[in-house]
Protein backbone atom coordinates (compact mmCIF):
# COMPACT_ATOMS: atom_id res chain seq x y z
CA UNK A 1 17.42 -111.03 -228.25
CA UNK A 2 17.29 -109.26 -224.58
CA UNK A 3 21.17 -108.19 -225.22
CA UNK A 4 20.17 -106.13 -228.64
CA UNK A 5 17.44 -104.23 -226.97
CA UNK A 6 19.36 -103.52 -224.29
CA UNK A 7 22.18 -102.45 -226.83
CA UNK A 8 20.21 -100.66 -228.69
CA UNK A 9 18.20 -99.27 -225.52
CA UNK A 10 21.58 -98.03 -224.43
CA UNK A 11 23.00 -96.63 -227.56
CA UNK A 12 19.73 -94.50 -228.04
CA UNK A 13 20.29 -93.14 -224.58
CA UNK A 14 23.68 -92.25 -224.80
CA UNK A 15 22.88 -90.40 -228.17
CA UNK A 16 20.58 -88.22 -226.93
CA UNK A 17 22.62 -85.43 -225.58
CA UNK A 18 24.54 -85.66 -228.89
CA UNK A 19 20.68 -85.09 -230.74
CA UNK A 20 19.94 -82.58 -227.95
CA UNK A 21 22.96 -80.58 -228.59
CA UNK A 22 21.58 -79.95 -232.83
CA UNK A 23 18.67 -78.50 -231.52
CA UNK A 24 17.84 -74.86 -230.95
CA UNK A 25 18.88 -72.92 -228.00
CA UNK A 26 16.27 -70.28 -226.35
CA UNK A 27 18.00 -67.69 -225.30
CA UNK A 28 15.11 -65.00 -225.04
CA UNK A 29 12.38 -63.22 -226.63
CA UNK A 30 12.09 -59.66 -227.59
CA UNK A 31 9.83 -57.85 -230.58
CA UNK A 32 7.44 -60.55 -231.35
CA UNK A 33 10.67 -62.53 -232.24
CA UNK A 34 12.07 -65.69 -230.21
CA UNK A 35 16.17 -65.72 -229.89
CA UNK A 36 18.15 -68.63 -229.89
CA UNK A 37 21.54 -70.63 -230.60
CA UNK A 38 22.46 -72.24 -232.98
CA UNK A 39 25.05 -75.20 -231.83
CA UNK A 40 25.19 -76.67 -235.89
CA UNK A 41 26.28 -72.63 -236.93
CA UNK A 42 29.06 -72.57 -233.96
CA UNK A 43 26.94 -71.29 -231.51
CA UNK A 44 25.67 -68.96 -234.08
CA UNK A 45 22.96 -67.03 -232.90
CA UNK A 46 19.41 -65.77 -234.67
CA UNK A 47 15.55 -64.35 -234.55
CA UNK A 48 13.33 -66.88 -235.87
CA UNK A 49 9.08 -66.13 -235.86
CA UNK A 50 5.71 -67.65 -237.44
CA UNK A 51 3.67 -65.13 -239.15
CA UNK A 52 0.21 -65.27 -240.25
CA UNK A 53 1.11 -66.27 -243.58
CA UNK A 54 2.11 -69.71 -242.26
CA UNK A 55 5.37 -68.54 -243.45
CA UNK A 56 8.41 -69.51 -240.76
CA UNK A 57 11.82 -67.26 -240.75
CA UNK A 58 14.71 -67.50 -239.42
CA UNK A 59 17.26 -64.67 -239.76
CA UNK A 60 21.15 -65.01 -238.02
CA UNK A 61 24.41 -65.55 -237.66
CA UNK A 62 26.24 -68.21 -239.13
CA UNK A 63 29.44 -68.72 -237.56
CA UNK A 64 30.92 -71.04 -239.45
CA UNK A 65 31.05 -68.92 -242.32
CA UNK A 66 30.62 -65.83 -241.21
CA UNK A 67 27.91 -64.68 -243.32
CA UNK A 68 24.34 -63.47 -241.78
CA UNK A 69 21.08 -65.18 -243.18
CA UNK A 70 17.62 -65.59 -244.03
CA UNK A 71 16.12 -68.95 -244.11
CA UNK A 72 12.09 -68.92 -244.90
CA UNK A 73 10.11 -71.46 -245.33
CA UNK A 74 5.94 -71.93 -246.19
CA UNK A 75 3.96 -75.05 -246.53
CA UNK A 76 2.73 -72.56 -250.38
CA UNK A 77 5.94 -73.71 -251.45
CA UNK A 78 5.99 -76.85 -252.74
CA UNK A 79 7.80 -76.51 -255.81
CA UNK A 80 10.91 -75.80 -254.18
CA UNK A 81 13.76 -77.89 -254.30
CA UNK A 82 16.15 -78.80 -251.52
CA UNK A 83 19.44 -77.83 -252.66
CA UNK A 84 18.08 -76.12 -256.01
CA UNK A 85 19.33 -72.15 -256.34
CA UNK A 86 16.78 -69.69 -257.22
CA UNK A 87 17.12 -66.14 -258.04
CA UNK A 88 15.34 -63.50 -255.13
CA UNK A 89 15.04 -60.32 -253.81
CA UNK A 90 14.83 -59.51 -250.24
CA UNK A 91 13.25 -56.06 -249.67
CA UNK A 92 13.03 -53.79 -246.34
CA UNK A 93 11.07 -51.33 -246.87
CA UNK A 94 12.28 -49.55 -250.23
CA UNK A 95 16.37 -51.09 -250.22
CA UNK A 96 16.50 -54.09 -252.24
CA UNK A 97 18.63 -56.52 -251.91
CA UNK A 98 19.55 -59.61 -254.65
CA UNK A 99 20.23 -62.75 -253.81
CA UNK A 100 20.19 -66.58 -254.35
CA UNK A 101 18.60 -68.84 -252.29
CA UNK A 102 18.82 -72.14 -252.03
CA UNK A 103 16.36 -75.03 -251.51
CA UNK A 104 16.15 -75.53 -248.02
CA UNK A 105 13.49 -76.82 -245.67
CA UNK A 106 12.83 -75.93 -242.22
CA UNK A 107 10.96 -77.68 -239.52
CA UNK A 108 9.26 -80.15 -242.68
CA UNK A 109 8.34 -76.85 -244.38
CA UNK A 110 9.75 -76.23 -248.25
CA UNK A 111 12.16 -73.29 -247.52
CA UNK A 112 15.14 -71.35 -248.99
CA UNK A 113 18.21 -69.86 -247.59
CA UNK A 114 19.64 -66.93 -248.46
CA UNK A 115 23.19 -65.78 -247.26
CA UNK A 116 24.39 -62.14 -247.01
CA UNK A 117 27.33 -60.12 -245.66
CA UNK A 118 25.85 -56.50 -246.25
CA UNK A 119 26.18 -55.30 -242.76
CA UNK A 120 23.70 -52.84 -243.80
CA UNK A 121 21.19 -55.60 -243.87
CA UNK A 122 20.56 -55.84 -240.23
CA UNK A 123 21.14 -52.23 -239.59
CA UNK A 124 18.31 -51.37 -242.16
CA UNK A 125 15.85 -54.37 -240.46
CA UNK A 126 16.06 -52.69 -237.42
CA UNK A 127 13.57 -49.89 -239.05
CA UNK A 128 11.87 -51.51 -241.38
CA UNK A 129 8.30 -52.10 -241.52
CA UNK A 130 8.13 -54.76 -243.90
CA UNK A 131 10.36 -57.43 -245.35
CA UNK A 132 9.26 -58.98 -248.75
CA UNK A 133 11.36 -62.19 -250.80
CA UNK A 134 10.69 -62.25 -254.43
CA UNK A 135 11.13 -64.73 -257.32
CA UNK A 136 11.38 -63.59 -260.24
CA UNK A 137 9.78 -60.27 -259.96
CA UNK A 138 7.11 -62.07 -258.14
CA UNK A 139 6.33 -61.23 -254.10
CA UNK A 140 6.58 -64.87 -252.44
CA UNK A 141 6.49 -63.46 -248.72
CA UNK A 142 5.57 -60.21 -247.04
CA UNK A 143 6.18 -60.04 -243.32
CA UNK A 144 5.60 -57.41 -241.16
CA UNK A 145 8.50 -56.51 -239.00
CA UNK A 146 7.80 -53.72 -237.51
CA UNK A 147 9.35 -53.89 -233.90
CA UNK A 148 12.10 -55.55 -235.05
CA UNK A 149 14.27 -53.57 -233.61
CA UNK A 150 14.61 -55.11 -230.05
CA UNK A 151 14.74 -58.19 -231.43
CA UNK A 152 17.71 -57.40 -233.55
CA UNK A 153 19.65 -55.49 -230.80
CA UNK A 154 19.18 -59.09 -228.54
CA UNK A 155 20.66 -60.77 -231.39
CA UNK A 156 23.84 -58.99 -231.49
CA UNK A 157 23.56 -58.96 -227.95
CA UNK A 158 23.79 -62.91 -228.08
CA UNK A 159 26.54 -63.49 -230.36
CA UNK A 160 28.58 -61.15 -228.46
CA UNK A 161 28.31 -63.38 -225.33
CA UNK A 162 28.41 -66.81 -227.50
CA UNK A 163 31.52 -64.93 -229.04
CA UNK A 164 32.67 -63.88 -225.72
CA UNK A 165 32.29 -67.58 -224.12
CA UNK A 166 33.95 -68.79 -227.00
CA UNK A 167 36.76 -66.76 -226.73
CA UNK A 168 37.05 -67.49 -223.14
């Protein structure tokens, strides 16, 4: 019985870097948003706050596909379901944007994803003062980002070193 533990002892510890590696990376902080890596998106990088909502976002670069996104998720939303597509719109300001998300939870939260390639997207966040997702012509989530700006340009300024490294 002392060999298993010790086997199984042993194969816990040697999977912990592997566990370690899935998590986020911090890379830095900069207008009200924290900045990290992604190792499961290829090193992708992204902004990811709480706001007073209890809502959590996430919005970055996955490198794997290529594609930016915006993964939200609030303990309000119960009903959604993991891998389930739903209809949204994502609006900065006044430019809408539609999407689909998909069932997706973050952190135990019920979330959504939602995947984009407008380049505009990131361009416009960096002057917006508010970011709403809608459902079916109903306002799920309005965030105030405001100051977003920073955070944005330390994004880019992330992937272009994980891109760099990568390259390397």
């Amino acid at each position: 019985m002392k060999t298993f533990w010790t086997a199984a002892v042993a194969a816990m510890v040697l999977a912990l870097p592997a566990l370690a590696e899935e998590e986020l990376q911090d890379y830095a902080e900069a207008g009200g948003w924290a900045i990290a890596i992604d190792p499961t998106l290829n090193n992708g990088c992204l902004m990811y706050g709480e706001f007073d909502d209890n809502s959590v976002v996430r919005i970055g670069i996955d490198m794997t596909t290529g594609f930016g996104y915006i993964l939200s998720a609030n303990p309000a939303w119960a009903d959604i379901v993991e891998g389930q597509s739903y209809p949204v719109t994502i609006t900065l300001d006044d430019q809408s944007f539609d999407g689909e998300a998909v069932g997706y939870p973050i952190d135990g939260l019920p979330g959504a994803n939602v995947d984009f390639d407008n380049p505009d997207f990131l361009a416009l966040l960096v002057a917006a003062e508010n970011l709403t997702l809608s459902h079916d012509g109903t306002e799920v989530m309005s965030l105030d980002v405001s100051g977003s700006a920073d955070a944005v340009k330390t994004l880019i300024e992330c992937q272009d070193k994980q891109n760099a490294a990568s390259a390397g």
